[in-house]
Protein backbone atom coordinates (compact mmCIF):
# COMPACT_ATOMS: atom_id res chain seq x y z
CA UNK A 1 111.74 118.85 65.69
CA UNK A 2 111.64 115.50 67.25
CA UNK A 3 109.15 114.88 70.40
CA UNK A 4 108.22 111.98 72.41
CA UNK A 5 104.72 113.00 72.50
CA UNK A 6 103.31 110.16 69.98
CA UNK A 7 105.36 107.34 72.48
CA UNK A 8 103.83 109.21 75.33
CA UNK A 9 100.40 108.48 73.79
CA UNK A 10 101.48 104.67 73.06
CA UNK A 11 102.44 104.31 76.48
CA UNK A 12 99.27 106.01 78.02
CA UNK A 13 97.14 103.89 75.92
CA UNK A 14 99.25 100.20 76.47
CA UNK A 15 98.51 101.36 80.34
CA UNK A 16 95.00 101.45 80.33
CA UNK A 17 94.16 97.55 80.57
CA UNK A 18 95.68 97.69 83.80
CA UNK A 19 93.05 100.01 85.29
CA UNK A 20 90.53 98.13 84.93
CA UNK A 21 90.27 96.77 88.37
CA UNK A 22 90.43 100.49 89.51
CA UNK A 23 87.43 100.85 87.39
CA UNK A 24 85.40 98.03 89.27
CA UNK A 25 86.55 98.70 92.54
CA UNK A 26 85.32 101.85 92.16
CA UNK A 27 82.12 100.63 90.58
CA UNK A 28 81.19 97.84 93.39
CA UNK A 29 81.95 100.69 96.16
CA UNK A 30 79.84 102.70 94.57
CA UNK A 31 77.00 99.69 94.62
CA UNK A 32 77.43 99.14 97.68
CA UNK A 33 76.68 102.67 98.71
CA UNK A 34 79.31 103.57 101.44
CA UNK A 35 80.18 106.45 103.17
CA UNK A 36 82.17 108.73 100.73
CA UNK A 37 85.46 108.74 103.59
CA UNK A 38 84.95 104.75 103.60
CA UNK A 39 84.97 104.45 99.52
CA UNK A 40 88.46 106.49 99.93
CA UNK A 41 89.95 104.49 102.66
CA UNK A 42 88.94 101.42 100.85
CA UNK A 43 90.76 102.75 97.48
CA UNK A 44 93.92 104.01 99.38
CA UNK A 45 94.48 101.00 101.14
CA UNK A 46 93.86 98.67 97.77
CA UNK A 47 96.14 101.12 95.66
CA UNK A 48 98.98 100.68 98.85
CA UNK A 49 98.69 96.49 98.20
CA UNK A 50 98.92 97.18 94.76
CA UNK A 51 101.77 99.52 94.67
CA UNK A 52 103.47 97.17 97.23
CA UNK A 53 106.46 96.38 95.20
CA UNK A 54 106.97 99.59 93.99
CA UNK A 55 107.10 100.98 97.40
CA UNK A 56 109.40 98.66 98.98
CA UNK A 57 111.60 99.04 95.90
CA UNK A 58 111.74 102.53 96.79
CA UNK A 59 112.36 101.78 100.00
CA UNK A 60 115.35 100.04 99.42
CA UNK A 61 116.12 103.15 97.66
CA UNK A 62 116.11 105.80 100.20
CA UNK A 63 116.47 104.08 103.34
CA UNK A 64 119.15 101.46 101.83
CA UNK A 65 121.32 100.05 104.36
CA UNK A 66 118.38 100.36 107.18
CA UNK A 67 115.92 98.01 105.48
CA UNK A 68 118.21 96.24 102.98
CA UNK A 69 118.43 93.11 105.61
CA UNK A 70 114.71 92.81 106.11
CA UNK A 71 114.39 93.29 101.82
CA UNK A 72 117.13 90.32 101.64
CA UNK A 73 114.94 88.05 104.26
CA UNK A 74 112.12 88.64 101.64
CA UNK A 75 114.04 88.11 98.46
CA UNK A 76 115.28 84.36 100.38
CA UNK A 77 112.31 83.65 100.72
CA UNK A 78 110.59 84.43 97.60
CA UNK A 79 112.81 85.73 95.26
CA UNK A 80 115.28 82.78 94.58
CA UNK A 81 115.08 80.40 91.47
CA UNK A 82 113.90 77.00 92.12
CA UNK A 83 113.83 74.00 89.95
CA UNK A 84 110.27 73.37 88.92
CA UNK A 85 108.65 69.83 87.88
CA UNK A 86 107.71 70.25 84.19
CA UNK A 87 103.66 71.41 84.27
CA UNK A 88 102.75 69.68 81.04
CA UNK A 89 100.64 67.32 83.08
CA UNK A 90 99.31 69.75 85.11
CA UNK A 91 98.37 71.62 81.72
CA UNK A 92 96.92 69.18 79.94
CA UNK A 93 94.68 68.31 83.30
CA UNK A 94 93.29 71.64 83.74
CA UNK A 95 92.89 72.08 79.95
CA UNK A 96 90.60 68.72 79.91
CA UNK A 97 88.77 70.28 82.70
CA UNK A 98 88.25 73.94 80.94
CA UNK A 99 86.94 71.69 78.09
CA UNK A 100 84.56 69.38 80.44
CA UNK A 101 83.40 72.33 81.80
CA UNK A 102 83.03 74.01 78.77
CA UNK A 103 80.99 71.46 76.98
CA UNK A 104 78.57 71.12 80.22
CA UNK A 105 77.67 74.70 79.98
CA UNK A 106 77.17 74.63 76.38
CA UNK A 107 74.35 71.20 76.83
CA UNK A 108 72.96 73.09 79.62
């Protein structure tokens, strides 16, 4: 008998990195010692910017041809492939900074 339970359990576990910032949101509300209805508000509305895409794609979904203009306005703006300088200078910069500011933390 074949199940999908053991892929199921890969999938769960690949997942988990990416609640992490659940984990310390929840840990600085906590810290900062809200009201219990203020930690949840907080959450919700920081799981609705985080889920943004998801809903809008589901959006498009249901609602299609009623919000499939206003999707397209966003997609025109962000969504479309530009040509982009090559960033090996801009690389090797910030990797000569990471080192200079490596080595002054190690001599400090």
């Amino acid at each position: 008998m074949r199940t999908a339970a053991p892929f199921g359990v890969l999938v769960t576990a690949a997942g988990l990195p990416k609640a992490f910032h659940h984990f310390i949101a929840i840990e600085r509300l906590v810290a900062a010692e809200l009201l219990v209805v203020t930690g949840w508000a907080a959450l919700a509305g920081y799981a609705v910017v985080y889920c943004l895409p998801c809903l809008l794609l589901a959006a498009g979904a249901l609602w299609g041809d009623r919000v499939r203009p206003r999707l397209q306005l966003l997609f025109d703006r962000f969504g479309r492939a530009r040509d982009m300088p090559p960033g090996i200078p801009a690389l090797l910069g910030l990797a000569l900074l990471g080192i200079g500011v490596a080595g002054a933390a190690v001599t400090a």
